[in-house]
Protein backbone atom coordinates (compact mmCIF):
# COMPACT_ATOMS: atom_id res chain seq x y z
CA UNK A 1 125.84 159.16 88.94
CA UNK A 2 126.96 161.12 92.16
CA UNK A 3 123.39 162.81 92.66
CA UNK A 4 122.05 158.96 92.19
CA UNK A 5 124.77 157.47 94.45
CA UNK A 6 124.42 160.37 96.93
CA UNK A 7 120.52 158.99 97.21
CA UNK A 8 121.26 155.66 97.78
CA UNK A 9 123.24 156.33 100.60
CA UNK A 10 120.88 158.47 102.83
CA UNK A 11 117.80 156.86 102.15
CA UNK A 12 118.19 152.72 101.15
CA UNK A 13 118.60 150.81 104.19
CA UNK A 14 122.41 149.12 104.33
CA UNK A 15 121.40 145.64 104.18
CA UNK A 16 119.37 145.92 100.96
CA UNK A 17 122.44 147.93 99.48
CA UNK A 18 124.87 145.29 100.58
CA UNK A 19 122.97 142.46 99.10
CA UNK A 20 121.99 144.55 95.61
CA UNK A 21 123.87 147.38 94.63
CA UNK A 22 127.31 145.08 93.52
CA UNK A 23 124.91 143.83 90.71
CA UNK A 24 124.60 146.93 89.44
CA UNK A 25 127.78 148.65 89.91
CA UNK A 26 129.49 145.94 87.89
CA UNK A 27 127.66 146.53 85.18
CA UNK A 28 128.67 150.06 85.60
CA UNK A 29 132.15 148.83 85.53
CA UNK A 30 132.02 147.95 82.01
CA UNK A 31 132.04 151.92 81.63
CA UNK A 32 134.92 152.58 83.32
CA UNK A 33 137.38 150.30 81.93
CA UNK A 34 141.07 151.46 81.91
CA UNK A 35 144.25 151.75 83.84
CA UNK A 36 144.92 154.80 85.40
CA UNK A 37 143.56 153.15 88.53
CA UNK A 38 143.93 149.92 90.58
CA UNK A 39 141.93 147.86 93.14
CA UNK A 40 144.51 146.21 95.18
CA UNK A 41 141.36 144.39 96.65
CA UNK A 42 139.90 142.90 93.77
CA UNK A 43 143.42 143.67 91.40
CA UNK A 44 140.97 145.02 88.86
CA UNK A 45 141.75 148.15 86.72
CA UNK A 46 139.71 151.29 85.49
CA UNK A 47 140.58 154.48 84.42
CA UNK A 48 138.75 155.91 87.60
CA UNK A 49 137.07 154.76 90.72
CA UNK A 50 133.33 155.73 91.27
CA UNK A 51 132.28 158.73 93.08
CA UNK A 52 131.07 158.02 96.44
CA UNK A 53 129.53 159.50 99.42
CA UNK A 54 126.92 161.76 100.64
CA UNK A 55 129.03 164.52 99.26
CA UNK A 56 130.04 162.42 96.77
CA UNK A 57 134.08 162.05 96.83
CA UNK A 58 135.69 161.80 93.23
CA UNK A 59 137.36 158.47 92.38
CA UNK A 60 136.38 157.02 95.83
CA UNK A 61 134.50 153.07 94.80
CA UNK A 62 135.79 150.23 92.93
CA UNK A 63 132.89 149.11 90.63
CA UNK A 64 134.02 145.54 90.80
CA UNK A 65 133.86 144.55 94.88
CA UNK A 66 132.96 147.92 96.18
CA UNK A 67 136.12 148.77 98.29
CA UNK A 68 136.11 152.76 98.81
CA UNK A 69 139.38 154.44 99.69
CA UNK A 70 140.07 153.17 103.23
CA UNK A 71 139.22 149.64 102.39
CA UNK A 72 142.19 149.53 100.22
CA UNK A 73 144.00 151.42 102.63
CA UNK A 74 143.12 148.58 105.21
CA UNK A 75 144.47 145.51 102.55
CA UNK A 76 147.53 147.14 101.91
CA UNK A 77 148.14 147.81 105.05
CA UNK A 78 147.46 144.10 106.31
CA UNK A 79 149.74 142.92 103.64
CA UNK A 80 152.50 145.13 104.49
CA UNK A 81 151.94 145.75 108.11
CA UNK A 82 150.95 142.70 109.58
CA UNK A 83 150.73 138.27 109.98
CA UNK A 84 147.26 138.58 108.40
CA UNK A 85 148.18 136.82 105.28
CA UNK A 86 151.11 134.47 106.29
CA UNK A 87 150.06 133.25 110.12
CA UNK A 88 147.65 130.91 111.44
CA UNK A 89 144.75 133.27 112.99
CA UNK A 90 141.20 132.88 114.13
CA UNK A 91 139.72 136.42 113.12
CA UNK A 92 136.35 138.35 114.21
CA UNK A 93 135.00 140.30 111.53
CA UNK A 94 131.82 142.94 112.92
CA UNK A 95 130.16 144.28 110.22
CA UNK A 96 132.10 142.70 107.29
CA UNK A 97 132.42 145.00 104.41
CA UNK A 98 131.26 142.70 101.13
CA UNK A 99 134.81 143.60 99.14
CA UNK A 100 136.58 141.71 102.22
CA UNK A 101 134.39 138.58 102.23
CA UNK A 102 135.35 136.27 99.25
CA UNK A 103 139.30 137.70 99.62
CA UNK A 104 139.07 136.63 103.60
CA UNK A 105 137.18 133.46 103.47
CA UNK A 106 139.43 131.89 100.75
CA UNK A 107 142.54 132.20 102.96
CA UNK A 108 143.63 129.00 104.10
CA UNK A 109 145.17 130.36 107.09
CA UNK A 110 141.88 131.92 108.82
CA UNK A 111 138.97 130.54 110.67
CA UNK A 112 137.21 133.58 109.81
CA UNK A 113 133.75 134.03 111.28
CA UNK A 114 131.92 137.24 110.39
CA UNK A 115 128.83 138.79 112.82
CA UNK A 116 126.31 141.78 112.74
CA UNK A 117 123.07 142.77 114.60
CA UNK A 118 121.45 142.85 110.89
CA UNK A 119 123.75 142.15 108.12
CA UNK A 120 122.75 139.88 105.68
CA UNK A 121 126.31 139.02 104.93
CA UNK A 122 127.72 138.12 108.11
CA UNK A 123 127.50 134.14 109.76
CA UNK A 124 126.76 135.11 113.21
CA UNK A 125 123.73 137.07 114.49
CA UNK A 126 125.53 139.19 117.38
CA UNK A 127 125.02 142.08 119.27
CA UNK A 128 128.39 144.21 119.92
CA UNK A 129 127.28 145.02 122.76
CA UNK A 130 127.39 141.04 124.07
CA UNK A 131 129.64 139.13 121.45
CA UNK A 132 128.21 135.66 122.30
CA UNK A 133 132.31 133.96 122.22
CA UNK A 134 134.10 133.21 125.36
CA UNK A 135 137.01 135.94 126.18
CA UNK A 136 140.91 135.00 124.82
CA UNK A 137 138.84 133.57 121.54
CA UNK A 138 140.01 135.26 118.96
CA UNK A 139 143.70 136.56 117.22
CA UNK A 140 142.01 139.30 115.06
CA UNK A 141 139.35 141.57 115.57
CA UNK A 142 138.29 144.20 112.38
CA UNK A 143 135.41 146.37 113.61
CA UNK A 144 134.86 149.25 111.49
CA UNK A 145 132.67 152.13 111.18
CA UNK A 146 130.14 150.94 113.52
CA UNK A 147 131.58 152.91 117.08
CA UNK A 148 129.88 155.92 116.30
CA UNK A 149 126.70 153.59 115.36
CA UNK A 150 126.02 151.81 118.73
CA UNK A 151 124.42 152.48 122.21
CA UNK A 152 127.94 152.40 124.10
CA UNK A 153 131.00 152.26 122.49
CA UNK A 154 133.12 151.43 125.28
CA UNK A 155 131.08 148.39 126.52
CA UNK A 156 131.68 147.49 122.59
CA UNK A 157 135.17 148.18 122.68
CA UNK A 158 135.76 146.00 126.36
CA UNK A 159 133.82 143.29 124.19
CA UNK A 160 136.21 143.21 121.39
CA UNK A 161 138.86 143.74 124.40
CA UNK A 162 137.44 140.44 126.18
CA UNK A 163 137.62 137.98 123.11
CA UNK A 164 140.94 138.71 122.36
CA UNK A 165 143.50 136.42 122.47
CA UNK A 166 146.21 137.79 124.77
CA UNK A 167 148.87 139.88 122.03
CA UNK A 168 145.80 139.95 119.55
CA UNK A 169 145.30 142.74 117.85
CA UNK A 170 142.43 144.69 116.04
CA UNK A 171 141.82 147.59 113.35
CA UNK A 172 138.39 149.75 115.13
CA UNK A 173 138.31 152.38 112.67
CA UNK A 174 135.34 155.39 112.82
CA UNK A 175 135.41 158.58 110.97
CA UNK A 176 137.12 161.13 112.86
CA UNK A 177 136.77 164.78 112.46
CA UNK A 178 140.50 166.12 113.58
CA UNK A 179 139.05 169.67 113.85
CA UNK A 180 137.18 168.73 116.81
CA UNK A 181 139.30 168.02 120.13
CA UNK A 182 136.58 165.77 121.68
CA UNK A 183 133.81 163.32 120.49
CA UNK A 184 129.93 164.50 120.92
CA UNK A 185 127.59 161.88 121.39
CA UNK A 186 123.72 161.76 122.49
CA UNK A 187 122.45 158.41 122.12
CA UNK A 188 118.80 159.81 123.36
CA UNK A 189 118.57 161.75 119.81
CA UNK A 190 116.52 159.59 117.56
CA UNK A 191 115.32 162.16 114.94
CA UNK A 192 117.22 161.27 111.54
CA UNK A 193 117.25 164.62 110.49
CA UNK A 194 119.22 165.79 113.60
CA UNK A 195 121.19 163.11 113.95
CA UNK A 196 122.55 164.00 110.58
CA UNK A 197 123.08 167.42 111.57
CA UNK A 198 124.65 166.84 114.41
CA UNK A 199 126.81 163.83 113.44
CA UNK A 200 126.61 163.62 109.54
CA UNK A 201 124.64 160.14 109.28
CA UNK A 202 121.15 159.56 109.94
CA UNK A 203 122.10 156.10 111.94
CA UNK A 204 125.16 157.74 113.80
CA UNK A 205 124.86 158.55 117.47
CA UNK A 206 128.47 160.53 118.26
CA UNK A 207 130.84 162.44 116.30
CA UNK A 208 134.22 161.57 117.10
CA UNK A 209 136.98 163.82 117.30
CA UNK A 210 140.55 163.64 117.82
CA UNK A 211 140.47 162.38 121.60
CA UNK A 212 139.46 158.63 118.86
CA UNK A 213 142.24 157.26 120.14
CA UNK A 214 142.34 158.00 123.71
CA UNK A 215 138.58 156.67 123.29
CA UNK A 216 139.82 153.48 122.73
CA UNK A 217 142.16 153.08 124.96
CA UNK A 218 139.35 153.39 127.96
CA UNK A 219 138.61 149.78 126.95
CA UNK A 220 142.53 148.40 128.07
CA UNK A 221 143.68 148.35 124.47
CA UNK A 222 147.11 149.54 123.45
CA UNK A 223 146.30 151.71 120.26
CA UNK A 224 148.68 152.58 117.95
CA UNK A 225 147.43 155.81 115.79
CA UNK A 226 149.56 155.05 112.20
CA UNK A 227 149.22 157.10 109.56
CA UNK A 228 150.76 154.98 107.56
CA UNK A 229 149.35 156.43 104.19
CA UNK A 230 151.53 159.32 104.56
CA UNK A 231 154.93 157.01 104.16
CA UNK A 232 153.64 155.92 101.07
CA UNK A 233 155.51 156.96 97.65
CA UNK A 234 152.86 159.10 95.94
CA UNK A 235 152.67 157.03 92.36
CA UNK A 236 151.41 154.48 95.25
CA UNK A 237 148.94 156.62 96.43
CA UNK A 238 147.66 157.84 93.09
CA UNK A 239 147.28 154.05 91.46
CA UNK A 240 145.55 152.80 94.12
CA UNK A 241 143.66 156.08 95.07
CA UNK A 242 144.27 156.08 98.58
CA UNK A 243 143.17 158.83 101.78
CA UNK A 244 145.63 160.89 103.11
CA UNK A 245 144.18 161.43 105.93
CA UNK A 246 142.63 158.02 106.70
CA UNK A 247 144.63 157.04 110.80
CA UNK A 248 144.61 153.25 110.89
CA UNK A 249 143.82 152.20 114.28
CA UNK A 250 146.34 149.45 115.44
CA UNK A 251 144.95 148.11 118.71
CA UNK A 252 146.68 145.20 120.80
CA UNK A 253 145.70 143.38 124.03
């Protein structure tokens, strides 16, 4: 399973992976009924998450709507953290991860409007780079791992900056290697094989590093680094499988 899973990953393009691969993972599920394990997501149980990753991760994918670790991260955090579930919002999801979408768009208290360059699950066809709303548009913005995907991420991040309402807020995560004291980017490097090398994906274009947050404060935000995970009771953190070192990325206008 990890060796197939591994495969998928580096060599299936994203958008045929987001509109197959939950077919066949939930019949997977069936497999891995228990409950040692918890999707706060989807509230389903098993009695282990699937591996996931290039290096495949142990216990890392919920075989029922395909949240990995910092997805669930994310939902707790919304729930305990935030006015996502209780206030009236208009939200901006880039790149909307499919265990989000059903949860999100059944909320009677969002107009929630998803966009992507290529996704097939997202409403609007947008480019990042040129988010075709007017500026002060939008309460929420969720934008994550797709920085260290695009051309420029600070005209991106000035873009999500611009169609924020005044005192909206965001969550931009990217993965961030904390060993490195600065990002390394080369957007003119198109071989796959070096782009992996140098930034471990084959579609990344920078590497960030720990200077993330000062990153995304070039674009005016406020940006609040929480590592919120690490307040959490660890029973919490085992039932629900969670990353200790996943930052969530808090950013206001």
């Amino acid at each position: 399973m990890k060796s197939l899973i591994s495969f998928a990953i580096r060599y299936i393009p994203r958008k045929y992976l987001q509109l197959f691969s939950h077919y066949l993972l939930r019949i997977t599920a069936l497999f891995y009924k228990g409950d040692q394990v918890s999707c706060p997501v989807c509230e389903s149980t098993f009695r282990k998450f699937l591996p996931y990753g290039r290096k495949a991760r142990e216990n890392a994918l919920c075989p029922n709507c395909l949240a990995l670790e910092r997805h669930r991260l994310m939902y707790l955090y919304l729930k305990e953290k935030t006015n996502f579930f209780t206030d009236q919002l208009k939200v901006l999801h880039v790149a909307p991860e499919i265990c989000f979408l059903d949860k999100f768009e059944k909320l009677t208290n969002l107009d929630y409007i998803t966009g992507d360059i290529e996704s097939p699950l997202a409403k609007v066809k947008m480019d990042i780079h040129q988010i075709p709303f007017e500026e002060n548009t939008f309460d929420v913005v969720f934008c994550n791992h797709v920085m260290e995907h695009v051309e420029s991420d600070l005209k991106s991040l000035q873009e999500i900056s611009r169609v924020l309402k005044p005192n909206g807020w965001a969550i931009i995560q990217s993965p961030v290697y904390y060993d490195m004291a600065e990002t390394i980017e080369d957007t003119s490097i198109t071989d796959p094989a070096l782009r992996e090398k140098l930034f471990g994906q084959r579609d990344h274009v920078r590497k960030y590093g720990a200077d993330y947050a000062d990153r995304l404060r070039l674009s005016g935000l406020k940006v609040t680094a929480d590592d919120w995970v690490k307040t959490l009771p660890k029973d919490i953190v085992h039932r629900y499988a969670l990353p200790l070192s996943e930052v969530i990325y808090y950013c206001q206008k």
